[in-house]
PDB file of N, CA and C in Angstrom:
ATOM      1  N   UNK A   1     117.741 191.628  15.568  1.00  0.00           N
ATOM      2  CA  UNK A   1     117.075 192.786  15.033  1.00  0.00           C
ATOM      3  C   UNK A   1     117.113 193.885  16.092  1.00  0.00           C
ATOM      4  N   UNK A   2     117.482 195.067  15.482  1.00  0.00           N
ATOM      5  CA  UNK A   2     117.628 196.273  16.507  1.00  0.00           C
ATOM      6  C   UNK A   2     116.441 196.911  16.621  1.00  0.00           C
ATOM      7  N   UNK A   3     115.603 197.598  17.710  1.00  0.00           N
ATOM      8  CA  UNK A   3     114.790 198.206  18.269  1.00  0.00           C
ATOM      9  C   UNK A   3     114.721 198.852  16.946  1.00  0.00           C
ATOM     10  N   UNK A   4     115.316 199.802  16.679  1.00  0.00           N
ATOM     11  CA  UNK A   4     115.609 200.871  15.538  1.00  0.00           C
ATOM     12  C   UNK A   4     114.887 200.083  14.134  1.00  0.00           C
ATOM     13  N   UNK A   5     115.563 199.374  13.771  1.00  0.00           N
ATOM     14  CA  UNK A   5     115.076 198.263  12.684  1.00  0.00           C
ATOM     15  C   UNK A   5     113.602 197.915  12.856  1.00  0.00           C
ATOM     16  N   UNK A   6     113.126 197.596  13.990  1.00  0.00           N
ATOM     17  CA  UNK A   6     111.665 197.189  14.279  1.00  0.00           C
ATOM     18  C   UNK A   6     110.736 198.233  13.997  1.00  0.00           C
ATOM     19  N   UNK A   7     111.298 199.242  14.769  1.00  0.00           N
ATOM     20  CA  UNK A   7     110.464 200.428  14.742  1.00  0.00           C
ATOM     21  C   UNK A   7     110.102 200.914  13.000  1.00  0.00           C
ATOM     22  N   UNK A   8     111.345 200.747  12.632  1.00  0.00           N
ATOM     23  CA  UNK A   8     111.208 201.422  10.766  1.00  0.00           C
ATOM     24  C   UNK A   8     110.783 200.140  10.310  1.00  0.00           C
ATOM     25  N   UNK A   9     110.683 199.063  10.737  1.00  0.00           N
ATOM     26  CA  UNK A   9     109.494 198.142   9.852  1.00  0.00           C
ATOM     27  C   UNK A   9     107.897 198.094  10.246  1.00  0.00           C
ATOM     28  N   UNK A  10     107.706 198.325  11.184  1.00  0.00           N
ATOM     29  CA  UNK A  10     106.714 198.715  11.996  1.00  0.00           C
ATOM     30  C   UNK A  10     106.328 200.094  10.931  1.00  0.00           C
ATOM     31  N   UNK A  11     106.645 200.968  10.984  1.00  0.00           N
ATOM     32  CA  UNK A  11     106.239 202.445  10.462  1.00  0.00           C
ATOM     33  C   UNK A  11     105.927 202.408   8.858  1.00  0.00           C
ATOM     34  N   UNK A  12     107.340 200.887   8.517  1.00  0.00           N
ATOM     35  CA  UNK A  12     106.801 200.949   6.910  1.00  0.00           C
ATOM     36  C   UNK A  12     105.482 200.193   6.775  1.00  0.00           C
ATOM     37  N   UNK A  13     105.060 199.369   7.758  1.00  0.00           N
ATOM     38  CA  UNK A  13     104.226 198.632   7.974  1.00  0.00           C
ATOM     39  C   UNK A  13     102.382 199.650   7.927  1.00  0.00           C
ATOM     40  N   UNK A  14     102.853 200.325   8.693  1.00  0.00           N
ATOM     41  CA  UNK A  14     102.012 201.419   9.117  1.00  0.00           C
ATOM     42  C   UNK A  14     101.715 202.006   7.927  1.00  0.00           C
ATOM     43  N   UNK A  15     102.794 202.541   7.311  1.00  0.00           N
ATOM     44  CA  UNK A  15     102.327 203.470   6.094  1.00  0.00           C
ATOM     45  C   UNK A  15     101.353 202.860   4.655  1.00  0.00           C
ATOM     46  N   UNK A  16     102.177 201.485   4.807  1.00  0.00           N
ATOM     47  CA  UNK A  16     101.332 200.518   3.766  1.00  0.00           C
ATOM     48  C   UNK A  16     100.230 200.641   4.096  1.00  0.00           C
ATOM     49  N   UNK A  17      99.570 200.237   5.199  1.00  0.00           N
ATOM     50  CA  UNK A  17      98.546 199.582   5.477  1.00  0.00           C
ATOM     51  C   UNK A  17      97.583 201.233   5.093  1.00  0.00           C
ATOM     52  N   UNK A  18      98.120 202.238   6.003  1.00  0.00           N
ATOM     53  CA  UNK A  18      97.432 203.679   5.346  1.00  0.00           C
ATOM     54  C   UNK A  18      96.962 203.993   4.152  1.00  0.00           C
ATOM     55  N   UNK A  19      98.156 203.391   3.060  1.00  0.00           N
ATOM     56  CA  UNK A  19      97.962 203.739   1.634  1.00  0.00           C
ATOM     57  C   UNK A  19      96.529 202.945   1.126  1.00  0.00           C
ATOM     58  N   UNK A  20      96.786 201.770   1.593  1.00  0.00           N
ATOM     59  CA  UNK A  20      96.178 200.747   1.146  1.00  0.00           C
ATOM     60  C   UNK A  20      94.415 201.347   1.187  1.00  0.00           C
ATOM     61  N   UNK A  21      94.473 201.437   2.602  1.00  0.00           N
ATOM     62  CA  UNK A  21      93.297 202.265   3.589  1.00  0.00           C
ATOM     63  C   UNK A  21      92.629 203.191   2.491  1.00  0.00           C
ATOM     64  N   UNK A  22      93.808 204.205   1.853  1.00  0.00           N
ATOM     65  CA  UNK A  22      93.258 205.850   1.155  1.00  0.00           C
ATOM     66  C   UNK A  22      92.831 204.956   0.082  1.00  0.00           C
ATOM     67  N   UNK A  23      93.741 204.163  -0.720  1.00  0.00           N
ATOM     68  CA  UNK A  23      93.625 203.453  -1.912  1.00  0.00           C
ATOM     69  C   UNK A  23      91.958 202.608  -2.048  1.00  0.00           C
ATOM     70  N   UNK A  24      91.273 202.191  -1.006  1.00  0.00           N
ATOM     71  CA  UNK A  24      90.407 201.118  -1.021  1.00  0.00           C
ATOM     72  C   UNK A  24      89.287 202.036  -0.746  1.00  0.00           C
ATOM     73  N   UNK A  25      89.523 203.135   0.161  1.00  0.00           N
ATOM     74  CA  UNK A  25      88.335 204.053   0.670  1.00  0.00           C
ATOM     75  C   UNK A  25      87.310 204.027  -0.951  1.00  0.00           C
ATOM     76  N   UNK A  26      87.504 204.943  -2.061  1.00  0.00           N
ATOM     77  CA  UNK A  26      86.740 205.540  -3.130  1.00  0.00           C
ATOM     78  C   UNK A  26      85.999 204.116  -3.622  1.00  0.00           C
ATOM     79  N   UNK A  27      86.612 202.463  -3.480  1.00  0.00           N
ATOM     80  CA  UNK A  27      85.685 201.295  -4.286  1.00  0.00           C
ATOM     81  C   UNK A  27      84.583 201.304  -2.836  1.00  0.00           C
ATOM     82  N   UNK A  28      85.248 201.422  -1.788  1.00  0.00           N
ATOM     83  CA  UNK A  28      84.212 201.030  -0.392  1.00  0.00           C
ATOM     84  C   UNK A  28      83.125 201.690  -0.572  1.00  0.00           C
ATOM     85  N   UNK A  29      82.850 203.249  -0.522  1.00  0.00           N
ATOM     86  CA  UNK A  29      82.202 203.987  -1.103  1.00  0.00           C
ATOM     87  C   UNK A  29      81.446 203.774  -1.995  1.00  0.00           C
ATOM     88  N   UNK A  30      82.190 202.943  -3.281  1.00  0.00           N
ATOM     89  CA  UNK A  30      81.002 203.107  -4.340  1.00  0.00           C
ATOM     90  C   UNK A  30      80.114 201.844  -3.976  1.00  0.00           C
ATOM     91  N   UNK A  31      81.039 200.813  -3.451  1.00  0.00           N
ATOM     92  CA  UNK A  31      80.052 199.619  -3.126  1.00  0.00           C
ATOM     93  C   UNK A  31      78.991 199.699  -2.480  1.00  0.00           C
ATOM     94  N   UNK A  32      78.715 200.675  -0.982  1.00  0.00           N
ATOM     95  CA  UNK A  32      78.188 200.672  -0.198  1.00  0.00           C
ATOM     96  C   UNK A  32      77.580 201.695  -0.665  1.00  0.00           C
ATOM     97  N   UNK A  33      77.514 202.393  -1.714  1.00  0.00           N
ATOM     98  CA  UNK A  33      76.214 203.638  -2.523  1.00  0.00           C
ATOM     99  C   UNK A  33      75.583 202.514  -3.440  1.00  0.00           C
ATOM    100  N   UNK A  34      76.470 201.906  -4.015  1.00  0.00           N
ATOM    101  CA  UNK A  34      75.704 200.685  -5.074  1.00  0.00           C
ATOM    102  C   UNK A  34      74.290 199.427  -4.384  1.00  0.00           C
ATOM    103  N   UNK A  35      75.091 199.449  -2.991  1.00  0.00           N
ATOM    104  CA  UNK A  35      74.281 198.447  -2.280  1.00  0.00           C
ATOM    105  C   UNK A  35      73.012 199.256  -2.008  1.00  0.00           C
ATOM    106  N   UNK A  36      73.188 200.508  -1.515  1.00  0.00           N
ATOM    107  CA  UNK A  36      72.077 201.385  -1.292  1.00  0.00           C
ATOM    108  C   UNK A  36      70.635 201.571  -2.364  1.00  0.00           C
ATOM    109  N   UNK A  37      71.172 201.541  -3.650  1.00  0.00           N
ATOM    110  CA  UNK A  37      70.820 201.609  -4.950  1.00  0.00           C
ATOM    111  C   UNK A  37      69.763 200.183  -5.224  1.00  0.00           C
ATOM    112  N   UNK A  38      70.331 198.868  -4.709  1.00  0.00           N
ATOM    113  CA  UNK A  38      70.114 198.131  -4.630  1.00  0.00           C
ATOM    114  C   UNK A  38      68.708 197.336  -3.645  1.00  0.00           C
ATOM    115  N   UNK A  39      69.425 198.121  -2.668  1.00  0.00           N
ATOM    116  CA  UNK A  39      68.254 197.697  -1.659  1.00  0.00           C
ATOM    117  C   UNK A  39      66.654 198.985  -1.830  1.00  0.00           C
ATOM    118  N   UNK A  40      66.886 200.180  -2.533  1.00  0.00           N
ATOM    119  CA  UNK A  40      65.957 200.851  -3.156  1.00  0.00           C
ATOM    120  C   UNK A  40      65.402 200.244  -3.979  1.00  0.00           C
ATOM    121  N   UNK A  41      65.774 200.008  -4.774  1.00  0.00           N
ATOM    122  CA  UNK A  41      64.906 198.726  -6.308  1.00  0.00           C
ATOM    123  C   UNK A  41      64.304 197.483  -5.650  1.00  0.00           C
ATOM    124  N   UNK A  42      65.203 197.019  -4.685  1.00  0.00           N
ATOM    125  CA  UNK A  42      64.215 195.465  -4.168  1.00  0.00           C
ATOM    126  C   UNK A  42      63.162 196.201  -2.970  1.00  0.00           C
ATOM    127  N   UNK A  43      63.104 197.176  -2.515  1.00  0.00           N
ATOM    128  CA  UNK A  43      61.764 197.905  -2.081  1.00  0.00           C
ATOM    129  C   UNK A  43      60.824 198.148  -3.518  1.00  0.00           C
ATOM    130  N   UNK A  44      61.241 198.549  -4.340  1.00  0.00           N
ATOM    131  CA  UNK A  44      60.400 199.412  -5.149  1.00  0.00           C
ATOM    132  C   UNK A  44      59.486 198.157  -5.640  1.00  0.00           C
ATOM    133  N   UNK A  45      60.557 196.814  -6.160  1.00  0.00           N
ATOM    134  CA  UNK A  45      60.283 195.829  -6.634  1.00  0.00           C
ATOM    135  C   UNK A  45      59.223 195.059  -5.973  1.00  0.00           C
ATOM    136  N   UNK A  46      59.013 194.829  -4.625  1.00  0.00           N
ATOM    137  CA  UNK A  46      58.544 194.094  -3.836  1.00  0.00           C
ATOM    138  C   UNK A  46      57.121 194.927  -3.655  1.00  0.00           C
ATOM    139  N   UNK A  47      57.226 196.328  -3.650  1.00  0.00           N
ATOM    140  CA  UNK A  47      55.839 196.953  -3.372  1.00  0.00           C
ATOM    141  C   UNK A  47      55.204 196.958  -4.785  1.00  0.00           C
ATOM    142  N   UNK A  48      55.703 196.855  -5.965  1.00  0.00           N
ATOM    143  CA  UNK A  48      54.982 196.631  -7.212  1.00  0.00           C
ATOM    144  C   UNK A  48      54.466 195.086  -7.202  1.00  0.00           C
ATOM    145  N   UNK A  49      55.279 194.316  -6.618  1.00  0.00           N
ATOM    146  CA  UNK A  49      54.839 192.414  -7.232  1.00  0.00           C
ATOM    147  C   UNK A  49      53.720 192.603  -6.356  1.00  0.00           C
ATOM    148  N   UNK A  50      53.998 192.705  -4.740  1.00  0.00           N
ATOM    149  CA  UNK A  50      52.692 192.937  -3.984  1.00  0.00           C
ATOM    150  C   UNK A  50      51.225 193.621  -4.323  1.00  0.00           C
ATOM    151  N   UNK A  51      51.665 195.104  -4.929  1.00  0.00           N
ATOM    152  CA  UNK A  51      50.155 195.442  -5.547  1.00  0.00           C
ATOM    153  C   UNK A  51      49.815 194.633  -6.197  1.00  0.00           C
ATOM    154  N   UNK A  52      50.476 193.942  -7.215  1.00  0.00           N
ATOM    155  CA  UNK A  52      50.309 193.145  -8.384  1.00  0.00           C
ATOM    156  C   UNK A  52      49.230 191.763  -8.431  1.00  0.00           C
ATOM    157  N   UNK A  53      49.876 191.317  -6.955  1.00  0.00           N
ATOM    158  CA  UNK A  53      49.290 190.130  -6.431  1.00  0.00           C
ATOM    159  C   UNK A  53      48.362 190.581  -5.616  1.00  0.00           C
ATOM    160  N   UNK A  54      47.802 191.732  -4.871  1.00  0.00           N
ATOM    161  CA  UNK A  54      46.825 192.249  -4.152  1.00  0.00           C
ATOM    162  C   UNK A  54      45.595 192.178  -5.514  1.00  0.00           C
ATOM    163  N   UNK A  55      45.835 192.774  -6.566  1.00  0.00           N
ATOM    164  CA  UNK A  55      44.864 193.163  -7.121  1.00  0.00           C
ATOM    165  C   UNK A  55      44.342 191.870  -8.345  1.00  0.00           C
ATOM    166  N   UNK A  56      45.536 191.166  -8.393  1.00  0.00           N
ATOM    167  CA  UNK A  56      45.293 189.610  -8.903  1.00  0.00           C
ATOM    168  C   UNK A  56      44.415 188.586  -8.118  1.00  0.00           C
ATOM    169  N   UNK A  57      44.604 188.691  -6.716  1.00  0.00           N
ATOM    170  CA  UNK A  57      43.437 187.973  -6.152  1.00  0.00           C
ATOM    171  C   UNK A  57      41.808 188.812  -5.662  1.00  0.00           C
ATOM    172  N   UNK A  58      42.004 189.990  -5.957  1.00  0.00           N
ATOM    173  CA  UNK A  58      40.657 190.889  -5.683  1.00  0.00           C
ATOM    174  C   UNK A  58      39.958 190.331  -7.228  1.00  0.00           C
ATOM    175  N   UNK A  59      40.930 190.419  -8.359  1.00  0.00           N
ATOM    176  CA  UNK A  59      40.312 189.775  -9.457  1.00  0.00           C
ATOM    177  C   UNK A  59      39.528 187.959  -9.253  1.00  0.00           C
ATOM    178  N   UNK A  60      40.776 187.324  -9.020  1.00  0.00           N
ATOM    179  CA  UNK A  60      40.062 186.210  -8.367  1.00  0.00           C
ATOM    180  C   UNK A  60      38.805 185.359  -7.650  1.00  0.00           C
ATOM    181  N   UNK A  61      38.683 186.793  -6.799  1.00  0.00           N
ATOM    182  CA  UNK A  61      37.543 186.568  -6.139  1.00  0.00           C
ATOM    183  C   UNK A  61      36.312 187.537  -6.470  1.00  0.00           C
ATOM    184  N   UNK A  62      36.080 188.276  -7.480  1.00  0.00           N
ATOM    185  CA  UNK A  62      35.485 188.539  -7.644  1.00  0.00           C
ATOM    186  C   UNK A  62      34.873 187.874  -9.143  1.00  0.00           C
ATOM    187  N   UNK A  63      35.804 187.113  -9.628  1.00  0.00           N
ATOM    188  CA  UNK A  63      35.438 186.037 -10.921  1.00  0.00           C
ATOM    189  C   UNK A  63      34.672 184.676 -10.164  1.00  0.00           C
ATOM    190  N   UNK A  64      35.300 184.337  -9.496  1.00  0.00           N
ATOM    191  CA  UNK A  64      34.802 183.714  -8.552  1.00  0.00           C
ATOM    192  C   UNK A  64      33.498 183.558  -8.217  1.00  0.00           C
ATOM    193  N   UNK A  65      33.283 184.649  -7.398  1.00  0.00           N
ATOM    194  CA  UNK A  65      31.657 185.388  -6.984  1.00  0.00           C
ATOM    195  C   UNK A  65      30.626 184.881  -8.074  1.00  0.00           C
ATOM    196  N   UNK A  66      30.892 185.642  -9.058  1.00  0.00           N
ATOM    197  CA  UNK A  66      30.579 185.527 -10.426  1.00  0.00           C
ATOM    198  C   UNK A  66      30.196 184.009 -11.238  1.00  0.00           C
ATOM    199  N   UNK A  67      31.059 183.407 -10.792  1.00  0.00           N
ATOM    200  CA  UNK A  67      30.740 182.228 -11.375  1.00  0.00           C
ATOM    201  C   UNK A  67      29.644 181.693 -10.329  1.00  0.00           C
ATOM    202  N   UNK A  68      29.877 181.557  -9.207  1.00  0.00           N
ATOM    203  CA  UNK A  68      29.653 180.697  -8.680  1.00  0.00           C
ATOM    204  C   UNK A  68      27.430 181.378  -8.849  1.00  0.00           C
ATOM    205  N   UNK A  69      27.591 182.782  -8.774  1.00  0.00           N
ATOM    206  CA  UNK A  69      26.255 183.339  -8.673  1.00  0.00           C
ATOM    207  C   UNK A  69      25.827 183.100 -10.185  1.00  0.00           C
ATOM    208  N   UNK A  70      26.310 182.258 -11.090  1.00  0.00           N
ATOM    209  CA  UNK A  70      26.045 181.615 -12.209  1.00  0.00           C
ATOM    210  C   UNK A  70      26.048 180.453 -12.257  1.00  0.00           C
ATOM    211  N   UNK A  71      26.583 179.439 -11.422  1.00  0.00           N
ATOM    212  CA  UNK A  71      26.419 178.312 -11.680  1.00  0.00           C
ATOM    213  C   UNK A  71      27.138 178.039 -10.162  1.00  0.00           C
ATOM    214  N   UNK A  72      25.278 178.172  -9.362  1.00  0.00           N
ATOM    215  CA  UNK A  72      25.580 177.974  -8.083  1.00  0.00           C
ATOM    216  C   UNK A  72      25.832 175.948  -7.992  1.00  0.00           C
ATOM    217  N   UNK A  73      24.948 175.010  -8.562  1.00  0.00           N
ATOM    218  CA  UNK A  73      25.109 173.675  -8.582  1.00  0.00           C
ATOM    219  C   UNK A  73      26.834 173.853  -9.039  1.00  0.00           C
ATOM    220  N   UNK A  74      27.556 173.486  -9.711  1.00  0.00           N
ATOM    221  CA  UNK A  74      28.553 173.435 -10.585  1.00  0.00           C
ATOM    222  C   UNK A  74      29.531 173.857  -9.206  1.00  0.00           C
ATOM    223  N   UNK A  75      29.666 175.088  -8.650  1.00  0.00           N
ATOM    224  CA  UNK A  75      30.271 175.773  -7.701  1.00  0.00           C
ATOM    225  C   UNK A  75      30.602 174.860  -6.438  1.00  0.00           C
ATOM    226  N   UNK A  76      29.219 174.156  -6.130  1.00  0.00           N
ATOM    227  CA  UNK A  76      28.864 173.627  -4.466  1.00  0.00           C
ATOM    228  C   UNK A  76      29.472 172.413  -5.351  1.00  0.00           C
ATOM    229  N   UNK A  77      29.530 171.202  -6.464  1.00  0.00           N
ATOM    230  CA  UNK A  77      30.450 170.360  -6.791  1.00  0.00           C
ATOM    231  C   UNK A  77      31.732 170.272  -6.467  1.00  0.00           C
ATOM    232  N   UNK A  78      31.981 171.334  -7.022  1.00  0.00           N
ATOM    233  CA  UNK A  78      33.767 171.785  -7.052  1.00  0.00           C
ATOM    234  C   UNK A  78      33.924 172.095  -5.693  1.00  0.00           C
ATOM    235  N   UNK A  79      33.310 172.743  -4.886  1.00  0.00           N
ATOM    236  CA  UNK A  79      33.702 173.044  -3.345  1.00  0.00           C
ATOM    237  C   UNK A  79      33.777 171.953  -3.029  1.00  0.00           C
ATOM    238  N   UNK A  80      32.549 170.840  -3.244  1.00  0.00           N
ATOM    239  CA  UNK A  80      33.005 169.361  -1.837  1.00  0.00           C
ATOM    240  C   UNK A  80      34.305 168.981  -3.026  1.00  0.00           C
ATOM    241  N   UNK A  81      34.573 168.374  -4.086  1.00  0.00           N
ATOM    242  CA  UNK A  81      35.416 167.744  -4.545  1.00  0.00           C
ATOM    243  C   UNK A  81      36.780 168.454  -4.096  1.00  0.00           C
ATOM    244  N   UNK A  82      37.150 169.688  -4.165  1.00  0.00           N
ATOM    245  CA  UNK A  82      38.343 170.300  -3.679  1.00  0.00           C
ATOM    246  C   UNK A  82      38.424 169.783  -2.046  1.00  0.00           C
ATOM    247  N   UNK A  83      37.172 169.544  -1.552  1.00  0.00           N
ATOM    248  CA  UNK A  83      37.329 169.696   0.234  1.00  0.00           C
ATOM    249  C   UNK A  83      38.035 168.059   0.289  1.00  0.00           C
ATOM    250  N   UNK A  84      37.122 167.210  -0.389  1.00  0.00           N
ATOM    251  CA  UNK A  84      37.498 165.856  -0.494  1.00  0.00           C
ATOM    252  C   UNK A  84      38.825 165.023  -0.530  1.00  0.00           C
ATOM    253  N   UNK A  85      39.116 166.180  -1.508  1.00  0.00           N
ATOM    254  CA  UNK A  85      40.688 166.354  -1.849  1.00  0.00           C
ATOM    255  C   UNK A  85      41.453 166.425  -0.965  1.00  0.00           C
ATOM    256  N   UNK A  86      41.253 167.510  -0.312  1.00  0.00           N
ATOM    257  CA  UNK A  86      42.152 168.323   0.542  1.00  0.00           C
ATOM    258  C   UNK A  86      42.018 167.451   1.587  1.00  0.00           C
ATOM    259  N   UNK A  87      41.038 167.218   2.350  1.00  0.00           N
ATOM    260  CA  UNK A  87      40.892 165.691   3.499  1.00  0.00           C
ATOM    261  C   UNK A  87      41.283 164.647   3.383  1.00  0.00           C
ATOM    262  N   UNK A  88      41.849 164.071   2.124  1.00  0.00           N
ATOM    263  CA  UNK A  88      42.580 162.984   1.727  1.00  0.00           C
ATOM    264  C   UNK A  88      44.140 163.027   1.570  1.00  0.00           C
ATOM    265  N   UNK A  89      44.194 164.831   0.747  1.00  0.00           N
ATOM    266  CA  UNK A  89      45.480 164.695   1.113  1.00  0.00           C
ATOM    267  C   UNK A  89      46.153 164.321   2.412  1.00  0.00           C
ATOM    268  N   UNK A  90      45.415 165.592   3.299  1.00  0.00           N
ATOM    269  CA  UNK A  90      45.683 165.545   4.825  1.00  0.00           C
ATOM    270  C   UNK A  90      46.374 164.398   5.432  1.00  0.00           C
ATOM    271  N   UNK A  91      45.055 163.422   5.491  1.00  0.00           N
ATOM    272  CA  UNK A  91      45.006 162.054   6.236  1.00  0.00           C
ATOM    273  C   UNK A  91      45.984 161.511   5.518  1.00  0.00           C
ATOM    274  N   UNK A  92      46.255 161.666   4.164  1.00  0.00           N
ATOM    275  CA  UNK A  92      47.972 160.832   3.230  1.00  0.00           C
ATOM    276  C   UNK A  92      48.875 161.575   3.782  1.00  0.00           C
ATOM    277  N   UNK A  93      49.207 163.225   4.342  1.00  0.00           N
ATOM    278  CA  UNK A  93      50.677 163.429   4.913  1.00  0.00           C
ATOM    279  C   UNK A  93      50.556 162.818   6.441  1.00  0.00           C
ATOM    280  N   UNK A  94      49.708 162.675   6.963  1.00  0.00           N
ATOM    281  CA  UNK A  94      49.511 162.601   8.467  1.00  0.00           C
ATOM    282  C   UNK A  94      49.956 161.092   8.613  1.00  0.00           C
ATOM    283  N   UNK A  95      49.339 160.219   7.342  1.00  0.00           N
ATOM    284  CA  UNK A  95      50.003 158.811   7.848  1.00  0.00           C
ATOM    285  C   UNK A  95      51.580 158.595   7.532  1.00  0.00           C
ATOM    286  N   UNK A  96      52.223 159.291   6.562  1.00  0.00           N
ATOM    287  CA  UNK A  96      53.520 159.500   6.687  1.00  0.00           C
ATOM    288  C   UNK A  96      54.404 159.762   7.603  1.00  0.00           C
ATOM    289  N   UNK A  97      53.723 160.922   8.367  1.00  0.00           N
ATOM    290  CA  UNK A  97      54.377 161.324   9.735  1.00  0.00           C
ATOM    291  C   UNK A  97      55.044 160.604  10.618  1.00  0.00           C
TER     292      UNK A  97
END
């Protein structure tokens, strides 16, 4: 292969790869505006579920309140039985360990 020969495959080489370059630029673009688009909505999304769930447990606990300043016996039940619970689970993952 002659220098000459290399060089003009080299250059056709070059020019492809250019075209290719101009050719791909306008999808790169839209992808990387689309992704933009994208990562705007999973903000928008995430600050709506969050209020959502902020104001779902302010509900919570204020039903809560409520009950319990209604049926304070009934309330102090369910507190030890949940605690009971929860201390049994405990001591059942801990002996797994």
């Amino acid at each position: 292969m002659t220098s000459a020969n290399s060089d003009s495959i080299r250059d056709s080489a070059s020019d492809a790869l250019d075209q290719f370059q101009r050719a791909a630029a306008p999808a790169i673009k839209e992808g990387q505006r689309q992704a933009r688009v994208l990562v705007d909505q999973s903000g928008e999304l995430i600050d709506t579920v969050s209020d959502h769930a902020r104001e779902t447990v302010a509900d919570l606990g204020k039903s809560l309140i409520a009950y319990t300043k209604k049926n304070p016996v009934s309330a102090l039940l369910l507190a030890v039985g949940v605690g009971a619970l929860l201390v049994g689970a405990t001591k059942t993952w801990q002996s797994r360990r």
